[in-house]
C-alpha atoms as a PDB file:
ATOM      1  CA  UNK A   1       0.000   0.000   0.000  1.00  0.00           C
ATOM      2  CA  UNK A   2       1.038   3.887  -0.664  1.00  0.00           C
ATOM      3  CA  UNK A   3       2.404   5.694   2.453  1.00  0.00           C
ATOM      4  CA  UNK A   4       0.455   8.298   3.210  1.00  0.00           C
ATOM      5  CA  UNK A   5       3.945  10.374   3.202  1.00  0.00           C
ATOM      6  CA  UNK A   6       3.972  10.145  -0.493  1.00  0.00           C
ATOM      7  CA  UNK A   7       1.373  12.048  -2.028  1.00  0.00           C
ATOM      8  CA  UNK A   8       2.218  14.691   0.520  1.00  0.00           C
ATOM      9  CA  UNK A   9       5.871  15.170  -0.001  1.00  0.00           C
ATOM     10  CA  UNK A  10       5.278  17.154  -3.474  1.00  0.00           C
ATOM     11  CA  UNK A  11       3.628  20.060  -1.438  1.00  0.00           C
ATOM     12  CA  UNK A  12       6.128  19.679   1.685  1.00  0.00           C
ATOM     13  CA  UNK A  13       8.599  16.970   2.675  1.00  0.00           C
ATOM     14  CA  UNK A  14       8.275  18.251   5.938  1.00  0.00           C
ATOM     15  CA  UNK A  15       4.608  17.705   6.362  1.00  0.00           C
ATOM     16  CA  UNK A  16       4.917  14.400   4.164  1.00  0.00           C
ATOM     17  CA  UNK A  17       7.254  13.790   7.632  1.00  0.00           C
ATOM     18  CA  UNK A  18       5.119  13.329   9.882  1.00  0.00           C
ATOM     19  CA  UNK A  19       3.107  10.937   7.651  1.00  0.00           C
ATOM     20  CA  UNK A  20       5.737   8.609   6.406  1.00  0.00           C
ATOM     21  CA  UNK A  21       4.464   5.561   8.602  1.00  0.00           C
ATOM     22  CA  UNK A  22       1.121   5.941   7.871  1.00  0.00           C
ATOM     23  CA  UNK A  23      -0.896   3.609   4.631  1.00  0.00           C
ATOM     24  CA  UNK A  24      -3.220   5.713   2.630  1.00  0.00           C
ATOM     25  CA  UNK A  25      -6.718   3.613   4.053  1.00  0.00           C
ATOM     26  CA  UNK A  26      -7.947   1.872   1.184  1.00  0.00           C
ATOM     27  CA  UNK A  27     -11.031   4.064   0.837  1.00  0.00           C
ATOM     28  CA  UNK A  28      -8.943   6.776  -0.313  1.00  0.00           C
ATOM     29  CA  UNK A  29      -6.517   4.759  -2.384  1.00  0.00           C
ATOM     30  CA  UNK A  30      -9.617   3.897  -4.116  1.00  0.00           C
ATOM     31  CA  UNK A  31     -11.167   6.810  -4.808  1.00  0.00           C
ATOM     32  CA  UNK A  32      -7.618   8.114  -6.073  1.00  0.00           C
ATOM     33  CA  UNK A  33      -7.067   5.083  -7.867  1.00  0.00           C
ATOM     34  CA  UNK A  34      -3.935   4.208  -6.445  1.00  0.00           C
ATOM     35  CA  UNK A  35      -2.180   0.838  -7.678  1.00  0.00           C
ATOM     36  CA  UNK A  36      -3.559  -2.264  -5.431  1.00  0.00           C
ATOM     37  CA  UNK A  37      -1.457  -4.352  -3.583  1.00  0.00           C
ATOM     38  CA  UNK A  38       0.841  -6.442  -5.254  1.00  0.00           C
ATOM     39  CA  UNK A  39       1.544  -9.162  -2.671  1.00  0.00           C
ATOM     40  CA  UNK A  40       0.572 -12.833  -3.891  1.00  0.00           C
ATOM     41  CA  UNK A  41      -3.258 -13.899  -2.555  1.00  0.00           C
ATOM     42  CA  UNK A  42      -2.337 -16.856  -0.108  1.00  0.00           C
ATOM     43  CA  UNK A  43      -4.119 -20.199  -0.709  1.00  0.00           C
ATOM     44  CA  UNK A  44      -8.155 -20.622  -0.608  1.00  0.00           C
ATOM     45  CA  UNK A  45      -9.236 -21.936   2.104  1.00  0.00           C
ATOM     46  CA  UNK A  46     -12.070 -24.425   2.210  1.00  0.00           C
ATOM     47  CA  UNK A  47     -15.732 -23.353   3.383  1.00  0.00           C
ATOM     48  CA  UNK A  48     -17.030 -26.356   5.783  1.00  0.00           C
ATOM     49  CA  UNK A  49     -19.896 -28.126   3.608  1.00  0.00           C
ATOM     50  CA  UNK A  50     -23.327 -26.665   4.650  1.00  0.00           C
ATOM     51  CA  UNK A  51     -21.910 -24.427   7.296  1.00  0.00           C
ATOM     52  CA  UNK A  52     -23.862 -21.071   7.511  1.00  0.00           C
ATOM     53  CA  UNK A  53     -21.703 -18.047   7.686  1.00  0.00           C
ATOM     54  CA  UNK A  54     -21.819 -14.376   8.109  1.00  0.00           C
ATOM     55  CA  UNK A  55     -19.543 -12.252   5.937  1.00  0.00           C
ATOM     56  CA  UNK A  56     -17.634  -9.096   7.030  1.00  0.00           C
ATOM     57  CA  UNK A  57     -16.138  -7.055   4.784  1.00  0.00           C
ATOM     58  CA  UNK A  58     -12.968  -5.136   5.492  1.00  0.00           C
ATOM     59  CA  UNK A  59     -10.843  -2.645   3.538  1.00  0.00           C
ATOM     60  CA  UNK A  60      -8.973  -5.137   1.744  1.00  0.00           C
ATOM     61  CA  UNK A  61     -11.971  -5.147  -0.896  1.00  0.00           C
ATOM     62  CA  UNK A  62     -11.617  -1.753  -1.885  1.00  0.00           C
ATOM     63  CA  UNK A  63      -7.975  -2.012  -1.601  1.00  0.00           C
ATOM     64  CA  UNK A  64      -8.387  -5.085  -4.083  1.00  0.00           C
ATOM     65  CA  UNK A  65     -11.125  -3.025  -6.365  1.00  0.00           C
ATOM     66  CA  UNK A  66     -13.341  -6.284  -5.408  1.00  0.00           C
ATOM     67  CA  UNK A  67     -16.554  -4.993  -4.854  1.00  0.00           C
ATOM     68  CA  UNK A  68     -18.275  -6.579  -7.544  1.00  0.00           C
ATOM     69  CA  UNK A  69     -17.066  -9.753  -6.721  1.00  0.00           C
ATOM     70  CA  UNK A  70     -18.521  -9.081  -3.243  1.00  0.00           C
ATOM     71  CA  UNK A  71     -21.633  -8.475  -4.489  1.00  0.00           C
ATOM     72  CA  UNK A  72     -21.595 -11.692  -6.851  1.00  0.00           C
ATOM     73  CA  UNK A  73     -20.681 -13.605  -3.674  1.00  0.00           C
ATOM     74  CA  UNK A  74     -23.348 -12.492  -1.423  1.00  0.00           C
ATOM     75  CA  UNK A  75     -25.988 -12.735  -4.589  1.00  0.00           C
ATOM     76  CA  UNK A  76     -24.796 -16.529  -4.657  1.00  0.00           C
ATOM     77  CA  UNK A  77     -24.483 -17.222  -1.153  1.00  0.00           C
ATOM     78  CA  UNK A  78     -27.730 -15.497  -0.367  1.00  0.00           C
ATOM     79  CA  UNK A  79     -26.105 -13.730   2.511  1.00  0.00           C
ATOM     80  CA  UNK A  80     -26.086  -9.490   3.919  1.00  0.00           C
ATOM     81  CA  UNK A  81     -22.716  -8.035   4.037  1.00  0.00           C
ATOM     82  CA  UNK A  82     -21.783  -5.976   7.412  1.00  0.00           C
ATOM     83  CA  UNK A  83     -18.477  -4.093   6.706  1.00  0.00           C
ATOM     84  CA  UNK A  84     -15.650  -2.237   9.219  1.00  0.00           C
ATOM     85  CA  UNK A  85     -15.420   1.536   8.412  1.00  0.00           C
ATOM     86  CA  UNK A  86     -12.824   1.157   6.101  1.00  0.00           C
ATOM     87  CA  UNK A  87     -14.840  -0.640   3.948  1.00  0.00           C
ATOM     88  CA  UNK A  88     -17.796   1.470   3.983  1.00  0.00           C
ATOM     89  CA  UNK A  89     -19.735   1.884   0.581  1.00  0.00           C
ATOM     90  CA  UNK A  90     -19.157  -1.496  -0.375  1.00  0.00           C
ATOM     91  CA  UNK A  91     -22.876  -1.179  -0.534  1.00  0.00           C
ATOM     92  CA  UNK A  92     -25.025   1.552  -0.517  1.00  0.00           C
ATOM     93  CA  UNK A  93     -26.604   2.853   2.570  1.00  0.00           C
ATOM     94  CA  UNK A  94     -30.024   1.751   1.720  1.00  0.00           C
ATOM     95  CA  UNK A  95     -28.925  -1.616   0.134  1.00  0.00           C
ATOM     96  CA  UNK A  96     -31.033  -4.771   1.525  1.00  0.00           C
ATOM     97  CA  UNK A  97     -27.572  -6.336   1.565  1.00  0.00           C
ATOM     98  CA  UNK A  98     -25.756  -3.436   3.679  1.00  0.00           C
ATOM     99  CA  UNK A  99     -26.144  -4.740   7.110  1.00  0.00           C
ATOM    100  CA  UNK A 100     -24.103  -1.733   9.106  1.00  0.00           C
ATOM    101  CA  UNK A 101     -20.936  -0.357   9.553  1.00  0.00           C
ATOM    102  CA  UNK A 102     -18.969  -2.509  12.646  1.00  0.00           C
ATOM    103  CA  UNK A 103     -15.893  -2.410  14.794  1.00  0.00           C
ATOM    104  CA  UNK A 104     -15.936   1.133  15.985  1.00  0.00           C
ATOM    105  CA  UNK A 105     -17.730   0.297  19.607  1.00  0.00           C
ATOM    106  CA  UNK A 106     -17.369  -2.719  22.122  1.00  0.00           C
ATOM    107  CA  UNK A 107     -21.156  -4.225  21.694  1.00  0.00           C
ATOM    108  CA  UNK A 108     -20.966  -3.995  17.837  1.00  0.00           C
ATOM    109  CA  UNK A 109     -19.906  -7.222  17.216  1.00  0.00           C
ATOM    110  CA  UNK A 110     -22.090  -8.954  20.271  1.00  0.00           C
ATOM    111  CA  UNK A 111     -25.317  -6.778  19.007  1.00  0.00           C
ATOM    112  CA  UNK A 112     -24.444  -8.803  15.409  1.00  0.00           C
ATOM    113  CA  UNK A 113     -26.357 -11.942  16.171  1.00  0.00           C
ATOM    114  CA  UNK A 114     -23.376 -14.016  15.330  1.00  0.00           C
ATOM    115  CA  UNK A 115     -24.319 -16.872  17.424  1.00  0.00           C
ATOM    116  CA  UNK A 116     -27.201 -17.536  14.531  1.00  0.00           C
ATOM    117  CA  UNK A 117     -24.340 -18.848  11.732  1.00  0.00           C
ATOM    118  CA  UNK A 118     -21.424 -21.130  12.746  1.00  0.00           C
ATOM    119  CA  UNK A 119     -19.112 -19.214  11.176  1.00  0.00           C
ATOM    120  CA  UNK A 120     -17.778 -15.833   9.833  1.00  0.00           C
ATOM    121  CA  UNK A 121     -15.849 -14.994   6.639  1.00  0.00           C
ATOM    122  CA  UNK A 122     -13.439 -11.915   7.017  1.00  0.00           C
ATOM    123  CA  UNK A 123     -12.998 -10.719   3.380  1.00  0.00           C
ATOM    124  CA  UNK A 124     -10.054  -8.153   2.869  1.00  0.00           C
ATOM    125  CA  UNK A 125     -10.507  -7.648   7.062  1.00  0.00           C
ATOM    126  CA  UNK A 126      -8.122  -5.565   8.596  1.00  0.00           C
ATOM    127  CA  UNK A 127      -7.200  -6.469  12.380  1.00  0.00           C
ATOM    128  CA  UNK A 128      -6.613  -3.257  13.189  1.00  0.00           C
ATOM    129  CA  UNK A 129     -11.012  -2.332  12.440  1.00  0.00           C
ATOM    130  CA  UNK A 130     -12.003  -6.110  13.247  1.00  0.00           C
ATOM    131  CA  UNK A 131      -9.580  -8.124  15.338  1.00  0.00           C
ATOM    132  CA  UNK A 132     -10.646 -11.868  15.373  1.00  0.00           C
ATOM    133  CA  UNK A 133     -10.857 -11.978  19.125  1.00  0.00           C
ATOM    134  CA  UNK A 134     -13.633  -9.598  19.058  1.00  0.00           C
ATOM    135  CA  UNK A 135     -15.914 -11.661  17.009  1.00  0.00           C
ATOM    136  CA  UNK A 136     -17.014 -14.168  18.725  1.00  0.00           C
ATOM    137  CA  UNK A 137     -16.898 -16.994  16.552  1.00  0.00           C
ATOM    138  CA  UNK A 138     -14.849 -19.368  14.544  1.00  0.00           C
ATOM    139  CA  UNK A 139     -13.704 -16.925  11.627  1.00  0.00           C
ATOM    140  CA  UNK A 140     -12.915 -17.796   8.207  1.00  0.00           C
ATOM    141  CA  UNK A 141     -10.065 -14.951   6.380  1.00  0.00           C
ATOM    142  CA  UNK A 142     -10.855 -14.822   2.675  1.00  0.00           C
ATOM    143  CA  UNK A 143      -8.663 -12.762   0.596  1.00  0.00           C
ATOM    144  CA  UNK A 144     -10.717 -10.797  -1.969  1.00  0.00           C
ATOM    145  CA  UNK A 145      -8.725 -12.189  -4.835  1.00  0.00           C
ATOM    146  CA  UNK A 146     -10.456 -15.758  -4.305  1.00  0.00           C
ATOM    147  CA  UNK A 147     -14.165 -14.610  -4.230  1.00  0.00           C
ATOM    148  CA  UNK A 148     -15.127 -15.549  -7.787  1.00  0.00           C
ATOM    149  CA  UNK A 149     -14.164 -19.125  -7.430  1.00  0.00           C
ATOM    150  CA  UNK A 150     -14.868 -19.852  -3.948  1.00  0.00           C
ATOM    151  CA  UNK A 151     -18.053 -22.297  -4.036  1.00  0.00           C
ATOM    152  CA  UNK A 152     -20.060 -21.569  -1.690  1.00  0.00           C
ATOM    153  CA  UNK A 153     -23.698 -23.489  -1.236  1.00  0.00           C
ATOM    154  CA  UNK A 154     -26.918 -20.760  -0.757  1.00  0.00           C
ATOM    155  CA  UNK A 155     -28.097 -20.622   2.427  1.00  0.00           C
ATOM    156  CA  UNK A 156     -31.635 -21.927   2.613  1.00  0.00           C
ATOM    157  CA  UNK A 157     -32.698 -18.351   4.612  1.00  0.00           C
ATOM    158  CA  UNK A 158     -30.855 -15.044   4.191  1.00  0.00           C
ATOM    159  CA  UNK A 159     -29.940 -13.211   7.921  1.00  0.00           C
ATOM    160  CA  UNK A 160     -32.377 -10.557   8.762  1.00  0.00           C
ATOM    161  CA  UNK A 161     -30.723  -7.207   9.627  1.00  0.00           C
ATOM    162  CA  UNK A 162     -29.218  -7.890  12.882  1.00  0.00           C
ATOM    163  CA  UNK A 163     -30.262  -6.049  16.225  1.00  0.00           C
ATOM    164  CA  UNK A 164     -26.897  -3.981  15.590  1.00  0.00           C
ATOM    165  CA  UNK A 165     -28.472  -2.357  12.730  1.00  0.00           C
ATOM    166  CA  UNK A 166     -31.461  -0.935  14.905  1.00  0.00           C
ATOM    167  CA  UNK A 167     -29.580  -0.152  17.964  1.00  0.00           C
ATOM    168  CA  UNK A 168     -27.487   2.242  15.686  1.00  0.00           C
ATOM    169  CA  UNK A 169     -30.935   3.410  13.543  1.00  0.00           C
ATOM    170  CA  UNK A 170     -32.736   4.346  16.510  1.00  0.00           C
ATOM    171  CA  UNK A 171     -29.669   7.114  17.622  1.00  0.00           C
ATOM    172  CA  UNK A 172     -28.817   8.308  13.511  1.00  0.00           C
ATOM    173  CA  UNK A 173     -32.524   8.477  12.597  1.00  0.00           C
ATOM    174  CA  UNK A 174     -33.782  10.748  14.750  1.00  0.00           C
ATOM    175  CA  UNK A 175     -30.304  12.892  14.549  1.00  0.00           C
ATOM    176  CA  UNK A 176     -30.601  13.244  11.173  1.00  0.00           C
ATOM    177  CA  UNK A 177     -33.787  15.380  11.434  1.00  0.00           C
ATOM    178  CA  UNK A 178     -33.139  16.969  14.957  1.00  0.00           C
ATOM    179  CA  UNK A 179     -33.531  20.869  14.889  1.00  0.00           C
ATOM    180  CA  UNK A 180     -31.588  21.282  18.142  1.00  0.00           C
ATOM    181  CA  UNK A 181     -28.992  23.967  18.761  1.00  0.00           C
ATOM    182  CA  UNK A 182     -26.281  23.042  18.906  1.00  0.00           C
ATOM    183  CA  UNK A 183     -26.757  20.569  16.212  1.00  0.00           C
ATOM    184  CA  UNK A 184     -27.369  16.958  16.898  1.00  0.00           C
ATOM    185  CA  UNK A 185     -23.541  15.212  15.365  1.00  0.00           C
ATOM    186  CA  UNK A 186     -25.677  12.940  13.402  1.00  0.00           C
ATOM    187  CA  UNK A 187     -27.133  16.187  12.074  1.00  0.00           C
ATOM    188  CA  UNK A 188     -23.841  17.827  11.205  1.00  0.00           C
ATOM    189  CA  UNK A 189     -23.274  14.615   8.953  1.00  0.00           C
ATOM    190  CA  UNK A 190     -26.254  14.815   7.004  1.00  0.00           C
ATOM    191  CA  UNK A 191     -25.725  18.219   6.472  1.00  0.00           C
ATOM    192  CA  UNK A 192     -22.269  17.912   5.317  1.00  0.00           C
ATOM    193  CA  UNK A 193     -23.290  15.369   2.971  1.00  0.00           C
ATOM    194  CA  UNK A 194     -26.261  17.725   1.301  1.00  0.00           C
ATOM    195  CA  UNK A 195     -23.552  20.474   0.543  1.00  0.00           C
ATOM    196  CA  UNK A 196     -20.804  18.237  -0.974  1.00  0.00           C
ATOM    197  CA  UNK A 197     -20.124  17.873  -4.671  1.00  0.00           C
ATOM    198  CA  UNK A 198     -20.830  14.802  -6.799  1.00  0.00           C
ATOM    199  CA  UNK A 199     -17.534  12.932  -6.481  1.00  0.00           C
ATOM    200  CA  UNK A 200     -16.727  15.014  -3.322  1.00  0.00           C
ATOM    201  CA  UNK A 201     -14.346  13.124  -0.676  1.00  0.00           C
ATOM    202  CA  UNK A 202     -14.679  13.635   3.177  1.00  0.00           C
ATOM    203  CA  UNK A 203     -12.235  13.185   5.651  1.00  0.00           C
ATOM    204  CA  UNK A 204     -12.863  12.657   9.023  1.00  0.00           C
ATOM    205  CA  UNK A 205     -10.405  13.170  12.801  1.00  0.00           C
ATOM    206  CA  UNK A 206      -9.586   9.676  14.635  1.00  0.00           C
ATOM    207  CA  UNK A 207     -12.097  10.112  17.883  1.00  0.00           C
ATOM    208  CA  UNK A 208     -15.370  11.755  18.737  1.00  0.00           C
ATOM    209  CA  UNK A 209     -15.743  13.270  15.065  1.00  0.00           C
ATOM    210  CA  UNK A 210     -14.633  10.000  13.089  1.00  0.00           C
ATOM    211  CA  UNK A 211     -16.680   7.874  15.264  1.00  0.00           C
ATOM    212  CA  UNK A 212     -20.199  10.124  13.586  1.00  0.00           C
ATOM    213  CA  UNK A 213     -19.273  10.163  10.305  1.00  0.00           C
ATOM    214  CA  UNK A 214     -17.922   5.875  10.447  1.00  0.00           C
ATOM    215  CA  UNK A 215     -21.299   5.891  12.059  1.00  0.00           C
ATOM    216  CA  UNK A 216     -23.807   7.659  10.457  1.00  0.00           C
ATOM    217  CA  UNK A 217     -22.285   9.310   7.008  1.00  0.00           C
ATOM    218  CA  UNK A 218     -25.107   7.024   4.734  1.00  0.00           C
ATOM    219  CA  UNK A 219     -22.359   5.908   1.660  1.00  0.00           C
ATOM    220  CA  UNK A 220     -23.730   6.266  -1.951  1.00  0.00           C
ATOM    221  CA  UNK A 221     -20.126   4.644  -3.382  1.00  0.00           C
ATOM    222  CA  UNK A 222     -17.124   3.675  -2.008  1.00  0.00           C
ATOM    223  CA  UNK A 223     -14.349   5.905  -1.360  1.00  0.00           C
ATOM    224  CA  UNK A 224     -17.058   8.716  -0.376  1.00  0.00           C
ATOM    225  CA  UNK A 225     -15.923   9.183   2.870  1.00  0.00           C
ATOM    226  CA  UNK A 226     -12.908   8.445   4.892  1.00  0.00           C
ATOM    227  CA  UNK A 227     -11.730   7.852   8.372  1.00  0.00           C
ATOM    228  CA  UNK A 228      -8.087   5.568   9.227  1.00  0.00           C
ATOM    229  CA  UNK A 229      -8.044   2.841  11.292  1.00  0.00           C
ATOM    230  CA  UNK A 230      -4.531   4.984  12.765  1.00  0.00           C
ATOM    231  CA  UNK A 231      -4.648   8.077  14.580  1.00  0.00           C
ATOM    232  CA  UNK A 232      -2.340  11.061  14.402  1.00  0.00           C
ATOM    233  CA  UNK A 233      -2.603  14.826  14.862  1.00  0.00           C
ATOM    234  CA  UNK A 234      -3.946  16.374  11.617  1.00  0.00           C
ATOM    235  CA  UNK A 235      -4.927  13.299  10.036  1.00  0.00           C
ATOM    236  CA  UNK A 236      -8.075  14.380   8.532  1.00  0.00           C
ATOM    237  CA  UNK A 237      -6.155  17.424   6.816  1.00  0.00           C
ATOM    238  CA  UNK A 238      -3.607  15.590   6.031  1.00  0.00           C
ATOM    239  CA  UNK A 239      -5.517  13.173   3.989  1.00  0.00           C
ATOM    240  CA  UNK A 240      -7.929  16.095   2.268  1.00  0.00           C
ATOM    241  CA  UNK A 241      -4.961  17.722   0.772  1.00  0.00           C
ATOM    242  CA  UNK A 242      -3.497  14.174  -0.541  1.00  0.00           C
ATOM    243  CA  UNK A 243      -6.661  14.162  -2.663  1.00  0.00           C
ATOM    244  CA  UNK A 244      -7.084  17.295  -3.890  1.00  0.00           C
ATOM    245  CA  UNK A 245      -3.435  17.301  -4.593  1.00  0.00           C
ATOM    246  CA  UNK A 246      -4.583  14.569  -7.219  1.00  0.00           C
ATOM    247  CA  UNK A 247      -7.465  16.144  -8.636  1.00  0.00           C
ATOM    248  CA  UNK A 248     -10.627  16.071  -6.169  1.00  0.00           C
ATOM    249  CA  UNK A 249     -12.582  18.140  -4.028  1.00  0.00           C
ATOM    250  CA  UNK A 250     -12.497  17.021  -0.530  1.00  0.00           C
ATOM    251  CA  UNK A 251     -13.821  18.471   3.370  1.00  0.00           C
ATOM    252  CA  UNK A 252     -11.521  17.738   6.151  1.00  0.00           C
ATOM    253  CA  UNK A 253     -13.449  17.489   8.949  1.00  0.00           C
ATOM    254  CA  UNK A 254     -12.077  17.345  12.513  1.00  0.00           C
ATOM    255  CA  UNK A 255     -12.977  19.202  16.031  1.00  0.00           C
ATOM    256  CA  UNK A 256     -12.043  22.945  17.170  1.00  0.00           C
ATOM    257  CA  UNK A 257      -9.712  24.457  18.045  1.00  0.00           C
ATOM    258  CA  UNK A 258      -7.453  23.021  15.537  1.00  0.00           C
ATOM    259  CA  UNK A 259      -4.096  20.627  16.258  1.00  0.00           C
ATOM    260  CA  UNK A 260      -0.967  22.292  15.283  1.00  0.00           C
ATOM    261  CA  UNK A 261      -0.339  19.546  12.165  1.00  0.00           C
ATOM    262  CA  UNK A 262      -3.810  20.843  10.900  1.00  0.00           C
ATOM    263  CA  UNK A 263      -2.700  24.289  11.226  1.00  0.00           C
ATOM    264  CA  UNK A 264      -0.044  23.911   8.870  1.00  0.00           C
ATOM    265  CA  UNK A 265      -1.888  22.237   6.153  1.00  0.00           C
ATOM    266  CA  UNK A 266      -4.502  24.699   6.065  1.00  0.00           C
ATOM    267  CA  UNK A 267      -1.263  26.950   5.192  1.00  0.00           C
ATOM    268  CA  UNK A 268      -0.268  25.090   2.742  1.00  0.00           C
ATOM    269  CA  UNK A 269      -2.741  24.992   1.304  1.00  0.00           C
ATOM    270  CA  UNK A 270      -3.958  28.272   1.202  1.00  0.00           C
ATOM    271  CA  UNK A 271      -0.322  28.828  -0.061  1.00  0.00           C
ATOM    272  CA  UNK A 272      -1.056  26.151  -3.155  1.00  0.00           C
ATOM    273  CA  UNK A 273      -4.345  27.485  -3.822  1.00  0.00           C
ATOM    274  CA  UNK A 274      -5.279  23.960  -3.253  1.00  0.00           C
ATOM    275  CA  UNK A 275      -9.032  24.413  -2.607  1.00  0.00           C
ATOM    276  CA  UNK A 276      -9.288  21.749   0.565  1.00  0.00           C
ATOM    277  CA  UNK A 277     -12.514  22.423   2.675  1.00  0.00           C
ATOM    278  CA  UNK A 278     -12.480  23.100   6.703  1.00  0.00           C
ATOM    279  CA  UNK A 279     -14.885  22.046   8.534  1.00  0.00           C
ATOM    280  CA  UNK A 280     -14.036  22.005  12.255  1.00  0.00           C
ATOM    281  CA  UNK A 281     -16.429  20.747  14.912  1.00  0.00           C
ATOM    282  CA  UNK A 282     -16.596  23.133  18.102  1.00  0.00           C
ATOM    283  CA  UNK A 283     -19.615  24.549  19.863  1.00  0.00           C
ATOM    284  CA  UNK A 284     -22.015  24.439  16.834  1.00  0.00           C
ATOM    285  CA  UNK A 285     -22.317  20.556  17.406  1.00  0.00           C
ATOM    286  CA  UNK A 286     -23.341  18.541  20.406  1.00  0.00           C
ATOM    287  CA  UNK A 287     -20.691  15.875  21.087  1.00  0.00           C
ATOM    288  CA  UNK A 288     -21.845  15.514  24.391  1.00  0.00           C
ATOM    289  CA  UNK A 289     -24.743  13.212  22.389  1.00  0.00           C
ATOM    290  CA  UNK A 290     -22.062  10.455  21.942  1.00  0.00           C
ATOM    291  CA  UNK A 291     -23.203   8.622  24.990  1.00  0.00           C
ATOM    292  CA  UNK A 292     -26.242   8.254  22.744  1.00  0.00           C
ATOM    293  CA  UNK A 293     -23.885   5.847  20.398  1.00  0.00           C
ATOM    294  CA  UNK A 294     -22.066   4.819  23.883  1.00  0.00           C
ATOM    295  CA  UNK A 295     -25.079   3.967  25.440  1.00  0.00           C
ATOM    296  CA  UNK A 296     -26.578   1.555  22.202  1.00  0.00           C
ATOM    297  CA  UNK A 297     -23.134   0.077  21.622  1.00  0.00           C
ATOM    298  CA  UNK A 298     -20.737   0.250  24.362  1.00  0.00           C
ATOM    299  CA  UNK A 299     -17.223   1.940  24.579  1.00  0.00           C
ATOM    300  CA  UNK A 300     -15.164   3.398  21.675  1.00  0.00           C
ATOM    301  CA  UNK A 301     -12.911   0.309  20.620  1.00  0.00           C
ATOM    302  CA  UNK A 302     -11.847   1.772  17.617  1.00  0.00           C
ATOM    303  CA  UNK A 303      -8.357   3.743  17.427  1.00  0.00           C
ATOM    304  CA  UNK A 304      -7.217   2.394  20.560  1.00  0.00           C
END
């Protein structure tokens, strides 16, 4: 995968610094079409005959550009698709195979209904968004390279959306429509979204802010929005200018006041004329209505 520190150094090898240990997350690699990881697939592994499964996406399927064969895989297993945030947009929000966005709280994983299959396949997972400890069941790793010619059986009943997926409804919903001042986080998403440009990239802050838009930002495509599975000062920024540096618009979003790293993008790019949209979080939204998300799905895990 691209270092993060690469796409930044043409506009300052000092910023590009501080983000030389870093991987470009896979939703922005493919939204900038970066080149996908050339490392060999390692061997299929064999599905138990007439187990029933779950599958979790990670970021490895965008990373792979293997979201069609996703979809061809769930259409033939007869299966929903829950992804980690780095993976989000694999389907769209109001997809009947999009079964939520997982691994950003403690509970998401219980709150899954796992116990109902007797196994899960991690496609393109990423430990870092959905270590296999956390799930809870006997997990199967599938590299996205081996979906097309992985048999698989259909299940004789597809899961219904999991109680996960109305735990986190019941908080977004309602947020997305609240009139409150200051505005509901859930709110501040949704509005975002309304004012960004077809094609538009967001970025969002490791933490309170990342955790809304992982959350509740409703995906149209993949790529759309993005939040790492690291954390660093100025990340969001950081990340906004690496796209429009390659040719898109993208909103850096991340709370107030501003970190020091952030501060210096903004120069730069103010100094490039590279038109990267601010949108910090301070008194104008509500974070305090994160126990909301706390209270339906435990503790931030995510980031830590």
């Amino acid at each position: 995968m691209t270092r993060l520190g690469e796409l930044l150094r043409p506009a300052s090898p000092e910023l590009a610094s501080h983000f030389d240990d870093v991987e470009v997350p896979a939703a922005l690699a493919f939204a900038l079409e970066l080149p996908a990881p050339d490392s060999p697939a390692p061997p299929r592994p064999q599905l138990p005959d007439d187990a029933t499964f779950a599958i979790l996406a990670g970021p490895g399927v965008l990373a792979h550009r293997a979201i069609d064969a996703l979809h061809r895989f769930a259409d033939r297993a007869g299966a929903g698709v829950l992804n980690t945030w780095g993976a989000k947009g694999v389907y769209r929000w109001d997809n009947p195979h999009h079964l939520g966005t997982v691994g950003l709280q403690r509970d998401d994983f219980p709150l899954c209904d796992l116990d109902r299959v007797d196994l899960v396949l991690m496609v393109g997972a990423d430990p870092a968004e959905s270590p296999d400890a956390a799930i809870g069941r006997p997990v199967v790793h599938v590299d996205p390279r081996h979906l097309d010619d992985l048999p698989v059986d259909r299940m004789t009943e597809a899961a219904a959306r999991p109680r996960f997926f109305d735990a986190i409804a019941a908080v977004a919903g309602p947020g997305y429509v609240d009139d409150a001042r200051p505005r509901h986080p859930a709110r501040a998403v949704i509005d975002l979204k309304h004012g960004i440009p077809p094609g538009g990239i967001v970025t969002a802050e490791p933490g309170p802010v990342g955790l809304w838009f992982a959350r509740t930002f409703p995906t149209d495509a993949p790529g759309q929005v993005v939040v790492p599975a690291w954390s660093r000062p100025g990340a969001a920024a950081a990340l906004a200018l690496a796209a429009v540096l390659r040719g898109r618009h993208a909103t850096a979003v991340m709370p107030a006041p501003l970190d020091e790293i952030t501060v210096e993008v903004a120069r730069i790019a103010d100094m490039l004329e590279a038109p990267v949209r601010f949108e910090p979080w301070g008194e104008d939204v509500d974070l305090t209505r994160t126990d909301e998300l706390i209270a339906a799905a435990g503790p931030v895990v995510a980031w830590t």
